[in-house]
PDB file of N, CA and C in Angstrom:
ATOM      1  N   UNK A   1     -16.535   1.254  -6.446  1.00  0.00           N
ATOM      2  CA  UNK A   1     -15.325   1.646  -5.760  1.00  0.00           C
ATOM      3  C   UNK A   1     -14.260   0.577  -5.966  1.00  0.00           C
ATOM      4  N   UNK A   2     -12.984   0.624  -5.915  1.00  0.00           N
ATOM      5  CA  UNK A   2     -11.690   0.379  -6.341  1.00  0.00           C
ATOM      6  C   UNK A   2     -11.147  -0.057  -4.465  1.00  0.00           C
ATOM      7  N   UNK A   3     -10.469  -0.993  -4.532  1.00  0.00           N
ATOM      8  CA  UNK A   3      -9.917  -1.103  -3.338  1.00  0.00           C
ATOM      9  C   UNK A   3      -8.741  -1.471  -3.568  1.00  0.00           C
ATOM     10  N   UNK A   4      -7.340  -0.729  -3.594  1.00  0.00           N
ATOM     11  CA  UNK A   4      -5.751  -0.974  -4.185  1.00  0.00           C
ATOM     12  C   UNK A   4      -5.219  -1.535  -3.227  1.00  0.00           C
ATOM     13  N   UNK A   5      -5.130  -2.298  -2.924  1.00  0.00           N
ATOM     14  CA  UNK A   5      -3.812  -2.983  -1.722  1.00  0.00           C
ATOM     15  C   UNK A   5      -2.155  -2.901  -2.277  1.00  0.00           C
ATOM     16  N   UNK A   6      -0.977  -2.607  -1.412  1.00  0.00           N
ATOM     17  CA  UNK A   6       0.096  -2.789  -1.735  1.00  0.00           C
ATOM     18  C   UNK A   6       0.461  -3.954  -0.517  1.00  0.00           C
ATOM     19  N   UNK A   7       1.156  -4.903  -1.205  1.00  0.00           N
ATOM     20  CA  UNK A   7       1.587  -5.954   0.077  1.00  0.00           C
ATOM     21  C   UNK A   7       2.900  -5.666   0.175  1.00  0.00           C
ATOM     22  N   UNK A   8       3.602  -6.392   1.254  1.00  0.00           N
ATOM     23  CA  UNK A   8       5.040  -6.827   1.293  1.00  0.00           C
ATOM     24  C   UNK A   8       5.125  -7.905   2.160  1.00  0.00           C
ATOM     25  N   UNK A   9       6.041  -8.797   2.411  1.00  0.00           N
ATOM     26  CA  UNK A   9       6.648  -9.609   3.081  1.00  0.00           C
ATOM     27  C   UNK A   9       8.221  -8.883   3.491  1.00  0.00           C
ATOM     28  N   UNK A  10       8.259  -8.632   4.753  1.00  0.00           N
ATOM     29  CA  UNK A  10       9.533  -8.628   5.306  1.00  0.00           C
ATOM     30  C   UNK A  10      10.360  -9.104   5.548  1.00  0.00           C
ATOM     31  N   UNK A  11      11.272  -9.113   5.890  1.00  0.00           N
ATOM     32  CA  UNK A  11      12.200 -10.414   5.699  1.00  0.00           C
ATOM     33  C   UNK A  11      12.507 -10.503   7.613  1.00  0.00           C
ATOM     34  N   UNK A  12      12.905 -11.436   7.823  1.00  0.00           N
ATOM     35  CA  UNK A  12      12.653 -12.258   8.996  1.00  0.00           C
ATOM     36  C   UNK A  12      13.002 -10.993  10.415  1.00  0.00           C
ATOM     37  N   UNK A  13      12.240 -10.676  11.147  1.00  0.00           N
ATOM     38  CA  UNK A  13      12.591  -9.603  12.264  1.00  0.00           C
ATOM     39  C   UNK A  13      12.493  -7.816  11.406  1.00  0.00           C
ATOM     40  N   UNK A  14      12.077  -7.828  10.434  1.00  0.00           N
ATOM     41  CA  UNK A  14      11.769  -6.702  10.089  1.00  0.00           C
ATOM     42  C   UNK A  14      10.553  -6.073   9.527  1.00  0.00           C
ATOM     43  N   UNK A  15       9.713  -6.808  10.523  1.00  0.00           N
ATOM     44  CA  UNK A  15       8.308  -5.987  10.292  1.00  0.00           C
ATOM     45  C   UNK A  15       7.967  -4.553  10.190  1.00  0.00           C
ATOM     46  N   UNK A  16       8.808  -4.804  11.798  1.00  0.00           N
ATOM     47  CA  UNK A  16       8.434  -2.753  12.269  1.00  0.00           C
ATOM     48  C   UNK A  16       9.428  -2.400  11.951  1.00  0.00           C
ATOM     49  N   UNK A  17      10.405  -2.596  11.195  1.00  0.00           N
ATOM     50  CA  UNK A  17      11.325  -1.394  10.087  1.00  0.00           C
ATOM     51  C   UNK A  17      10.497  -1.313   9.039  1.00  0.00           C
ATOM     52  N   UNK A  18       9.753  -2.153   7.879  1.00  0.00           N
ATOM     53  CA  UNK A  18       9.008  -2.254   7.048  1.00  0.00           C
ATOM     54  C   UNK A  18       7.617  -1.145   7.410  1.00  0.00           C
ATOM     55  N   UNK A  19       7.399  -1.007   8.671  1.00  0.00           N
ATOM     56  CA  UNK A  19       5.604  -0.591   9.075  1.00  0.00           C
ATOM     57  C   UNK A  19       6.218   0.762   9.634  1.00  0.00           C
ATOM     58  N   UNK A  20       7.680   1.325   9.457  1.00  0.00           N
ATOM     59  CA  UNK A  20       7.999   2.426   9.667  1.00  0.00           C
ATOM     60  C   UNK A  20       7.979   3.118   8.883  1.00  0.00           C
ATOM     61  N   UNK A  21       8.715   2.185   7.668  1.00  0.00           N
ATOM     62  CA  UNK A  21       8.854   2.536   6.592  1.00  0.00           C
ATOM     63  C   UNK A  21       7.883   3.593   5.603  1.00  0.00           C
ATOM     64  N   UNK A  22       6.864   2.717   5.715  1.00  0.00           N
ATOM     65  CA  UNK A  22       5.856   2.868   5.088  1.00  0.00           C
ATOM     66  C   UNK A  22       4.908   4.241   5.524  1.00  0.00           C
ATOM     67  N   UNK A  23       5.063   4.331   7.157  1.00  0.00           N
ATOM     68  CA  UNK A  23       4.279   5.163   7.796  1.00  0.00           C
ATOM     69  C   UNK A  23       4.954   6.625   7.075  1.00  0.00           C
ATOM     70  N   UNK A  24       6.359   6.988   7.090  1.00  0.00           N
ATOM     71  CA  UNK A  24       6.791   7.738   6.798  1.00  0.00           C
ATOM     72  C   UNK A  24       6.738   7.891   5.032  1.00  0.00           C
ATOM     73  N   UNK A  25       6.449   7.016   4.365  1.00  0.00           N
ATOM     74  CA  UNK A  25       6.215   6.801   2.623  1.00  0.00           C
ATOM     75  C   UNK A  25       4.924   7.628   2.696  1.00  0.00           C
ATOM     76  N   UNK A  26       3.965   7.703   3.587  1.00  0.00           N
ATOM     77  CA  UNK A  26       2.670   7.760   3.573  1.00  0.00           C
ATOM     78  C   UNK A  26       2.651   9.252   4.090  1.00  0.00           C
ATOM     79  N   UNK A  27       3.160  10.040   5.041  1.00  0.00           N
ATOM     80  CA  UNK A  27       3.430  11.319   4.968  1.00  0.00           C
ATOM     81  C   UNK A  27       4.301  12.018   3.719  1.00  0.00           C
ATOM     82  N   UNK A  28       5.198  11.374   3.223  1.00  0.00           N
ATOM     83  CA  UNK A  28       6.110  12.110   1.954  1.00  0.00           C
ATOM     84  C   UNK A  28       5.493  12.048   0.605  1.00  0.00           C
ATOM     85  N   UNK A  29       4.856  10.778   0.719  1.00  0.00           N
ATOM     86  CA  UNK A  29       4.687  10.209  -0.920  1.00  0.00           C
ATOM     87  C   UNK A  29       2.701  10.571  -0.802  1.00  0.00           C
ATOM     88  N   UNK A  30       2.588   9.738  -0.019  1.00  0.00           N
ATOM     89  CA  UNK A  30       1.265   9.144  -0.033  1.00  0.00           C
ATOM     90  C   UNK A  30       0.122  11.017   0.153  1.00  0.00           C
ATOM     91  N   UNK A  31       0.877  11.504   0.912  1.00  0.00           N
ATOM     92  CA  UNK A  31      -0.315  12.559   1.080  1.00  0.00           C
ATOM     93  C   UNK A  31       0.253  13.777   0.192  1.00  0.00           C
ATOM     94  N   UNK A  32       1.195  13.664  -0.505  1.00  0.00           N
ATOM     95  CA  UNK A  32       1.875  14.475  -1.811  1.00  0.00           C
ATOM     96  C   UNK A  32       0.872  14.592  -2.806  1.00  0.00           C
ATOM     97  N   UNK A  33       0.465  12.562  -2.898  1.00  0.00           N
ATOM     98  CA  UNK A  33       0.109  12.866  -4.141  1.00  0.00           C
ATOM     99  C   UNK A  33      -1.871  12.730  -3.751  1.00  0.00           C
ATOM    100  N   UNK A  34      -2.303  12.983  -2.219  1.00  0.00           N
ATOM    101  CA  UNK A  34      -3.322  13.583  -2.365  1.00  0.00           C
ATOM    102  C   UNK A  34      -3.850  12.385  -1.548  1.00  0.00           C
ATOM    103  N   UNK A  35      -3.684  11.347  -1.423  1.00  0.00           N
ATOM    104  CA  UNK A  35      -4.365  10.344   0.149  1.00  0.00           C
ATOM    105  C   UNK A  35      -4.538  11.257   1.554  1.00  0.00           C
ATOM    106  N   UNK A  36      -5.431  11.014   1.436  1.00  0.00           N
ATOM    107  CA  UNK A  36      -6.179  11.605   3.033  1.00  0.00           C
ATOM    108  C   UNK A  36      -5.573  10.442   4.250  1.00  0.00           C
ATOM    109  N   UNK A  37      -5.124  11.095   5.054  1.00  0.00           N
ATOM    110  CA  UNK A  37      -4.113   9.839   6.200  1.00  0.00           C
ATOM    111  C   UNK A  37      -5.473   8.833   7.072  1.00  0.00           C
ATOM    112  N   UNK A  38      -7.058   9.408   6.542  1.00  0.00           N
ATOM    113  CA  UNK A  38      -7.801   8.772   7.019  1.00  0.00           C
ATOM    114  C   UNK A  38      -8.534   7.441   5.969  1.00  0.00           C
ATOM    115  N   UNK A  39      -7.707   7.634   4.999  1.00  0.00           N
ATOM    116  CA  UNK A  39      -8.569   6.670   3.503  1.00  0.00           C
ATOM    117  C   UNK A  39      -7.523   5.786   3.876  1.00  0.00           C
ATOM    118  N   UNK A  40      -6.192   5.743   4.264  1.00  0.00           N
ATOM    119  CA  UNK A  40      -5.479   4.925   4.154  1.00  0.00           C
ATOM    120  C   UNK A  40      -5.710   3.714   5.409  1.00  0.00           C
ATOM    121  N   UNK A  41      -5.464   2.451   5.010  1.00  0.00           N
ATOM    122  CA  UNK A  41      -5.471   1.588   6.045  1.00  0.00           C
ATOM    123  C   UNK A  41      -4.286   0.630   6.057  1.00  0.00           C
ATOM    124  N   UNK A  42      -3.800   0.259   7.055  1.00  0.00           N
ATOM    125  CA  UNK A  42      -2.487  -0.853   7.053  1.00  0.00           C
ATOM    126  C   UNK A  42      -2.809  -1.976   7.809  1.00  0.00           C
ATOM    127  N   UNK A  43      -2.730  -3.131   7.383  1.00  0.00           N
ATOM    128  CA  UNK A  43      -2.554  -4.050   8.187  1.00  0.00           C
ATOM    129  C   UNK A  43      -1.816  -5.360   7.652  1.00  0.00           C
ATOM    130  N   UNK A  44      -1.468  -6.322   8.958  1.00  0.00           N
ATOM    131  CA  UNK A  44      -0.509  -7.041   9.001  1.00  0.00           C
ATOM    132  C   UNK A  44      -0.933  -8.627   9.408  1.00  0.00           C
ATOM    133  N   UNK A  45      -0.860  -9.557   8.541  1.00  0.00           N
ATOM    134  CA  UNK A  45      -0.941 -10.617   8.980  1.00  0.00           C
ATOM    135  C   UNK A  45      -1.196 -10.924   9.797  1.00  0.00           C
ATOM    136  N   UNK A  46      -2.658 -12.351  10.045  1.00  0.00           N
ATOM    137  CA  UNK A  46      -2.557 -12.726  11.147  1.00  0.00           C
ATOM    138  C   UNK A  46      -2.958 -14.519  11.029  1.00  0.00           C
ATOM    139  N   UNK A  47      -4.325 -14.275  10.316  1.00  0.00           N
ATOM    140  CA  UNK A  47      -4.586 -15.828  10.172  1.00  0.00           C
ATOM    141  C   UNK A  47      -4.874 -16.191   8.626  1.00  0.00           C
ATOM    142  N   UNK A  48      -4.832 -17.160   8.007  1.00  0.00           N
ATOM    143  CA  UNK A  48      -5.054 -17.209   6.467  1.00  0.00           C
ATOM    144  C   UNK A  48      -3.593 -16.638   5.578  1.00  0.00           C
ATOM    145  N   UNK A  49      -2.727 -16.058   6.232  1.00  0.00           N
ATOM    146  CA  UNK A  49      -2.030 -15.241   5.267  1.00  0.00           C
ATOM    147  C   UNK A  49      -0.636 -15.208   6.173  1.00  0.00           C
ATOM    148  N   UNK A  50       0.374 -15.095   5.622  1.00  0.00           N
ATOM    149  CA  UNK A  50       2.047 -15.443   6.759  1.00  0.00           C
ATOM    150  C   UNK A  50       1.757 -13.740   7.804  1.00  0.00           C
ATOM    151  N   UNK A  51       2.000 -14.680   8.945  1.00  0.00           N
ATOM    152  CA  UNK A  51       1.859 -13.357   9.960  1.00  0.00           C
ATOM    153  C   UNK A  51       2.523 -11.642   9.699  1.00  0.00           C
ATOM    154  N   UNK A  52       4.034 -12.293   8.614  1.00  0.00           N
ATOM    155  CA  UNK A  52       4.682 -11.529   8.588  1.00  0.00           C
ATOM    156  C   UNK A  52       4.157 -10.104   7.612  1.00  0.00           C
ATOM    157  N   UNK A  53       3.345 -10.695   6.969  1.00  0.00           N
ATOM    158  CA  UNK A  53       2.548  -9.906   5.664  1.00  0.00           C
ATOM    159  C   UNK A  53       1.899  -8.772   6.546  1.00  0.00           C
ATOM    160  N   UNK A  54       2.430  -7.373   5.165  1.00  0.00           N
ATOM    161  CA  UNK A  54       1.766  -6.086   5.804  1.00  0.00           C
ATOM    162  C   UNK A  54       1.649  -5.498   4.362  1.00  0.00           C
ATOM    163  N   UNK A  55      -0.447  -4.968   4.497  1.00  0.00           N
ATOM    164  CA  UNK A  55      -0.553  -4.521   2.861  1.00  0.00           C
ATOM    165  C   UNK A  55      -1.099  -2.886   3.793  1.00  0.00           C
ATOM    166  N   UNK A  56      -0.796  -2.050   2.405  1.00  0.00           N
ATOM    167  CA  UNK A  56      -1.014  -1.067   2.774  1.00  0.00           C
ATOM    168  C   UNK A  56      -2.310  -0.933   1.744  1.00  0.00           C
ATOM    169  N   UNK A  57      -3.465  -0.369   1.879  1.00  0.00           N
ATOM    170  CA  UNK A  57      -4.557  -0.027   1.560  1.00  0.00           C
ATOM    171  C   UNK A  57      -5.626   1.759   1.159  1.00  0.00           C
ATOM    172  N   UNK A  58      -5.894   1.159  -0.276  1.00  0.00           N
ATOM    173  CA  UNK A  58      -6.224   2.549  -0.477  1.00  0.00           C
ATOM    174  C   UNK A  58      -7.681   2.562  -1.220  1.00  0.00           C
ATOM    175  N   UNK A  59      -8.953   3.254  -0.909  1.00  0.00           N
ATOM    176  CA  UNK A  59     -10.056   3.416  -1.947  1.00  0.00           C
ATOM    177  C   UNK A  59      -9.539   4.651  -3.207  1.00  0.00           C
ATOM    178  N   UNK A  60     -10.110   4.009  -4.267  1.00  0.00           N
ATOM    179  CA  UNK A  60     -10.514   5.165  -5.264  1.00  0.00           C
ATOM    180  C   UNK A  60     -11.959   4.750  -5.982  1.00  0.00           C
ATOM    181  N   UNK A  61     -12.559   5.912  -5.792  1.00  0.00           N
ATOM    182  CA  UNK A  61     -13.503   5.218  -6.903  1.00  0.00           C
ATOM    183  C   UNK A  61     -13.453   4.870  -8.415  1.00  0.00           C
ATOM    184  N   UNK A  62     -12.667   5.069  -9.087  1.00  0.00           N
ATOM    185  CA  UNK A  62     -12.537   4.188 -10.316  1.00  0.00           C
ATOM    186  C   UNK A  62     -11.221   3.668 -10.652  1.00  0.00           C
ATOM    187  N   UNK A  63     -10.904   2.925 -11.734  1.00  0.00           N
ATOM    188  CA  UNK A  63      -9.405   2.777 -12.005  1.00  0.00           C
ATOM    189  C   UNK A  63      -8.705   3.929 -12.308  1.00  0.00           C
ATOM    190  N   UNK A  64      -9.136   4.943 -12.756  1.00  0.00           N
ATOM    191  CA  UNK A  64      -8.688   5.863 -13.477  1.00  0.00           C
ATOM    192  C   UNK A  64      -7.885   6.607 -12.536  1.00  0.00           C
ATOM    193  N   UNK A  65      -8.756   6.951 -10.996  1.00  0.00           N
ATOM    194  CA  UNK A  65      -7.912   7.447 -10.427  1.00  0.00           C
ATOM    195  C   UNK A  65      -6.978   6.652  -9.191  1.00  0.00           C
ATOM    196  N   UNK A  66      -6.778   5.430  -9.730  1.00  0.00           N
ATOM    197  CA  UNK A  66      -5.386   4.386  -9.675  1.00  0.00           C
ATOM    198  C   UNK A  66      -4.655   4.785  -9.907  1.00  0.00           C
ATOM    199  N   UNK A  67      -4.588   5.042 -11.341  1.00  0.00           N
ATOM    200  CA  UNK A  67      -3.721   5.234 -12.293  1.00  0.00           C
ATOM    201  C   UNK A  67      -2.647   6.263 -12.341  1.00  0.00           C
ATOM    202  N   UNK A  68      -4.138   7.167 -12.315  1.00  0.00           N
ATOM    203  CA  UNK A  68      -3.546   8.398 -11.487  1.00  0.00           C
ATOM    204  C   UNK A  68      -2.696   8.481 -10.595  1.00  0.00           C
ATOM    205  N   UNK A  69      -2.825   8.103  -9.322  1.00  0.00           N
ATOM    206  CA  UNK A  69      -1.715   7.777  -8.238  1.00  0.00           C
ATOM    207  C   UNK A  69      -1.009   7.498  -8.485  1.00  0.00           C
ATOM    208  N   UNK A  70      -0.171   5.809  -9.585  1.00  0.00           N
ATOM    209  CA  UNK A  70       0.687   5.661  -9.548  1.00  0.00           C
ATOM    210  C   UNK A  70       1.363   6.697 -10.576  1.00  0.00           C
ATOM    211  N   UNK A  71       0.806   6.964 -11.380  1.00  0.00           N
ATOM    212  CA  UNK A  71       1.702   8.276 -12.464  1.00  0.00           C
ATOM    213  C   UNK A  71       2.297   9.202 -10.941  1.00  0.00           C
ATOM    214  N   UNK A  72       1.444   9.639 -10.380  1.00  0.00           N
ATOM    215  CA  UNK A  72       1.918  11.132  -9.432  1.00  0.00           C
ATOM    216  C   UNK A  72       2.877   9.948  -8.794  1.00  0.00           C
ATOM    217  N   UNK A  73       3.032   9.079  -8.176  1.00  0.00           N
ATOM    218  CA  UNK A  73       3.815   8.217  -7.256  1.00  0.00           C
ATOM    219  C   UNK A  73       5.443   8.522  -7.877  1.00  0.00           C
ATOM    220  N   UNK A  74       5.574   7.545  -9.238  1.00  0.00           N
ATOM    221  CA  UNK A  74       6.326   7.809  -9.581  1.00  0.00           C
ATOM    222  C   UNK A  74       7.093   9.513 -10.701  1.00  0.00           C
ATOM    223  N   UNK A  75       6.266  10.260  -9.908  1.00  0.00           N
ATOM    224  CA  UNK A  75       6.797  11.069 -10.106  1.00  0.00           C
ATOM    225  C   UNK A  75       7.265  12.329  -8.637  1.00  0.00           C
ATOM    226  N   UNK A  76       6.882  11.602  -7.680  1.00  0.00           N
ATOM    227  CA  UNK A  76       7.002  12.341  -6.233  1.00  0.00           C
ATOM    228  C   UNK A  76       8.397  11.839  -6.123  1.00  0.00           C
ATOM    229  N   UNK A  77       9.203  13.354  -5.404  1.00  0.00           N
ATOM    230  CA  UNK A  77      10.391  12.905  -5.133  1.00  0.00           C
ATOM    231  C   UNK A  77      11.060  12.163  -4.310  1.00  0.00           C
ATOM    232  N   UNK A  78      10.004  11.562  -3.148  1.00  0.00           N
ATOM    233  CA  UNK A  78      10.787  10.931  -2.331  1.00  0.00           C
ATOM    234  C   UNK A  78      10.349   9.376  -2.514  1.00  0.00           C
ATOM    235  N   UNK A  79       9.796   8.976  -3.744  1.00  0.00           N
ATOM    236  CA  UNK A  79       9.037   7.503  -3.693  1.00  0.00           C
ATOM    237  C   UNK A  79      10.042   6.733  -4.068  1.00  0.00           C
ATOM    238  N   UNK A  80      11.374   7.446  -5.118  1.00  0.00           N
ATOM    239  CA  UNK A  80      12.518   5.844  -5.386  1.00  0.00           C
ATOM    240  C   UNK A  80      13.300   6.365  -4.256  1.00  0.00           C
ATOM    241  N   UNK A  81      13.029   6.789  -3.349  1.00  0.00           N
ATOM    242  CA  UNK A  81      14.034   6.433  -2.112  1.00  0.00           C
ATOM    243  C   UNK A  81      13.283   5.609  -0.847  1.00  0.00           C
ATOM    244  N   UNK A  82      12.113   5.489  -1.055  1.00  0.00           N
ATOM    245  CA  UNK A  82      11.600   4.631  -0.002  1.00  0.00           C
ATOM    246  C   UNK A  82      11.486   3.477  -0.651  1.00  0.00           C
ATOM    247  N   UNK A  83      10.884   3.516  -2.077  1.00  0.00           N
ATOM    248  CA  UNK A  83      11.422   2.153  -2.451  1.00  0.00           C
ATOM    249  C   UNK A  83      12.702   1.190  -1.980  1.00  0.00           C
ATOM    250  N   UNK A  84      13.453   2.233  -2.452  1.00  0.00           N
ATOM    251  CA  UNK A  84      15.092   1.437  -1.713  1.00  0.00           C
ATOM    252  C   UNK A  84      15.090   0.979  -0.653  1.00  0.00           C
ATOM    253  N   UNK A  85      14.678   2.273   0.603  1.00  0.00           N
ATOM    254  CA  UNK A  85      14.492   1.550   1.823  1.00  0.00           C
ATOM    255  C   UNK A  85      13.813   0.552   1.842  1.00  0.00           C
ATOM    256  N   UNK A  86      12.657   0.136   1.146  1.00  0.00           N
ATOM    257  CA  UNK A  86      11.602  -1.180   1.566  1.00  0.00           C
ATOM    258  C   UNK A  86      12.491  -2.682   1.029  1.00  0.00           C
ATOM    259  N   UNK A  87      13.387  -1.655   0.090  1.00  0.00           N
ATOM    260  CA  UNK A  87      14.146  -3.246  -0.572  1.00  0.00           C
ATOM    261  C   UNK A  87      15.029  -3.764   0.589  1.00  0.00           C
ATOM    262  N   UNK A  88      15.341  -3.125   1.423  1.00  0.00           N
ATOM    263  CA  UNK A  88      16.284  -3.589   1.987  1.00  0.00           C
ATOM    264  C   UNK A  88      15.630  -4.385   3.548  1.00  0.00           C
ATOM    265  N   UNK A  89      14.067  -3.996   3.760  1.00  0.00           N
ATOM    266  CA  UNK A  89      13.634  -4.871   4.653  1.00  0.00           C
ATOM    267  C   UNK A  89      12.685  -5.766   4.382  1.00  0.00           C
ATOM    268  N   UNK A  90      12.836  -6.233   2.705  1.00  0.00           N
ATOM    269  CA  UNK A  90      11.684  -6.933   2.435  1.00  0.00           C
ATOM    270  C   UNK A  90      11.952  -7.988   1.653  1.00  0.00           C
ATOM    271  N   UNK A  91      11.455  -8.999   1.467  1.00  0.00           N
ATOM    272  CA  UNK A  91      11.640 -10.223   0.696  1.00  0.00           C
ATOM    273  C   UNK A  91      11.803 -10.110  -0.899  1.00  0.00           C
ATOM    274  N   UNK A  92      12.727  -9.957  -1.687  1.00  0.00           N
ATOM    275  CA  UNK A  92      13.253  -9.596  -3.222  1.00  0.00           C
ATOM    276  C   UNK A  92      11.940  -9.831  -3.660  1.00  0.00           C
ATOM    277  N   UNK A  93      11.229  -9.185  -4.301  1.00  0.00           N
ATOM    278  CA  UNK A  93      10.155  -9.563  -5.057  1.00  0.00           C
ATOM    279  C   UNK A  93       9.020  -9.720  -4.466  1.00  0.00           C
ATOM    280  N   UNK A  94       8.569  -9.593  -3.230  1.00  0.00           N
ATOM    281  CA  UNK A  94       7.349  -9.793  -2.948  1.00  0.00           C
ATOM    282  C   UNK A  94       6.451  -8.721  -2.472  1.00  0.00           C
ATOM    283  N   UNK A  95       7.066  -7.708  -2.608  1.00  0.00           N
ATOM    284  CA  UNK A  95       5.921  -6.422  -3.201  1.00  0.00           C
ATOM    285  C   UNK A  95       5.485  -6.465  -4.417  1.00  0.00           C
ATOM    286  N   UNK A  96       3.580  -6.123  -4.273  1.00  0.00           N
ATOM    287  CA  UNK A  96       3.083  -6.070  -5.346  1.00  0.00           C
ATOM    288  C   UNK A  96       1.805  -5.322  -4.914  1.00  0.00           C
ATOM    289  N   UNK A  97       0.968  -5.260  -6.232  1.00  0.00           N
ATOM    290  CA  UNK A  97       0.075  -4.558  -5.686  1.00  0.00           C
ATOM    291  C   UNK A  97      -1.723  -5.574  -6.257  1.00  0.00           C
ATOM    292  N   UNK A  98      -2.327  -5.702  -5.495  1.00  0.00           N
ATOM    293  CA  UNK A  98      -3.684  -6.174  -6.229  1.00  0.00           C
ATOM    294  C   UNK A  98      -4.833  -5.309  -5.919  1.00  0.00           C
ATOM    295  N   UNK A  99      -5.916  -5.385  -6.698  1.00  0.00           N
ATOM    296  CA  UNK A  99      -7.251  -4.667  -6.652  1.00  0.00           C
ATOM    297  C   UNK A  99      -8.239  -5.394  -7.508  1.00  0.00           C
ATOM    298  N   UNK A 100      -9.345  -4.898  -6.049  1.00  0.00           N
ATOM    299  CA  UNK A 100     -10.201  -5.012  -6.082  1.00  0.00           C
ATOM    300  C   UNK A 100     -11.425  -4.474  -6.276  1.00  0.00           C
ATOM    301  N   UNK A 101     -12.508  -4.954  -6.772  1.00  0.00           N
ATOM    302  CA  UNK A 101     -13.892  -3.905  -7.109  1.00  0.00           C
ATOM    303  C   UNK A 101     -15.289  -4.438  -5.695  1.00  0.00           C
ATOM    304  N   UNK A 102     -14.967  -3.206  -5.031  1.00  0.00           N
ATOM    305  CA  UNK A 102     -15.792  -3.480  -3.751  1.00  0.00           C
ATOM    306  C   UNK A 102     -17.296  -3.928  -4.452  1.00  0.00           C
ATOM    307  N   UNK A 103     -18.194  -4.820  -3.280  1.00  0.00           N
ATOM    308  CA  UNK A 103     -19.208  -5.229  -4.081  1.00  0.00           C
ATOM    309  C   UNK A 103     -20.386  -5.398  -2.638  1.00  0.00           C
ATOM    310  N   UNK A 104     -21.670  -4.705  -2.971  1.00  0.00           N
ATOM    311  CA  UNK A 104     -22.143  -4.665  -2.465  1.00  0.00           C
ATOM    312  C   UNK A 104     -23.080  -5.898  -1.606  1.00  0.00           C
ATOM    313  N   UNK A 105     -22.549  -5.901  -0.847  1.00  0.00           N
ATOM    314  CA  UNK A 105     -23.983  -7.740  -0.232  1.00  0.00           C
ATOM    315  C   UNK A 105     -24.940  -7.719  -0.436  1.00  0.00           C
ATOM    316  N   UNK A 106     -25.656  -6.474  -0.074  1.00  0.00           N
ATOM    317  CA  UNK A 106     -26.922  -6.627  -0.302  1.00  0.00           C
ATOM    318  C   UNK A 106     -27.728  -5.264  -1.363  1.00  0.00           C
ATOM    319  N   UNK A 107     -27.429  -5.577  -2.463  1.00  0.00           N
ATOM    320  CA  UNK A 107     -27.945  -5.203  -3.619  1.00  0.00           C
ATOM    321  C   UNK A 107     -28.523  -3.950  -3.758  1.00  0.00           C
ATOM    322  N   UNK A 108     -28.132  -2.727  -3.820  1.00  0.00           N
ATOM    323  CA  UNK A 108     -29.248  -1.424  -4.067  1.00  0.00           C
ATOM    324  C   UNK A 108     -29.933  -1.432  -5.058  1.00  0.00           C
ATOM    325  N   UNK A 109     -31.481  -1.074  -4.980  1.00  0.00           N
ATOM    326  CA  UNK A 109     -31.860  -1.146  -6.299  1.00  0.00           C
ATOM    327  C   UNK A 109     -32.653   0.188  -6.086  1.00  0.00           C
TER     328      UNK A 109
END
């Protein structure tokens, strides 16, 4: 399994415009292109990482259907307009996205 995080940093007092933002990206965009509102997870800074930090979180099981997402993403009509909105409550450049390959602790064999 695939674990996609999207981060952002907000810019100073605009968390919960940013965590609005997003909530509403996630009804237009996010379940358009086929996220279940229960696969998705959000959370926000607290210890280890600037409080202000909020990643939004997604499983797929392979890269492929990553990929997938972002093709349908940027092709859903309302994703370069929430983009815009996020530009305007978020730190120039510090959206991004990283992934990970979930890994089991204790070994199936």
């Amino acid at each position: 399994m695939i674990i996609a995080r999207w981060s952002f940093v907000p810019r100073v007092g605009r968390g919960d415009d940013c965590i609005s933002i997003l909530r509403k990206w996630e009804i237009d965009v996010g379940q358009r292109i086929g996220w279940r509102p229960g696969t998705i997870r959000m959370v926000r800074g607290v210890v280890g990482v600037p409080e202000s930090q909020i990643e939004l979180e997604h499983p797929f099981e392979t890269l492929s259907e990553l990929e997938e997402a972002w093709r349908d993403m940027g092709q859903a009509p309302y994703h370069q307009e929430y983009l815009w909105q996020l530009e305007t409550v978020t730190v120039p450049g510090s959206n991004n996205w990283t992934v990970f390959r979930d890994v089991d602790v204790v070994p199936k064999n």
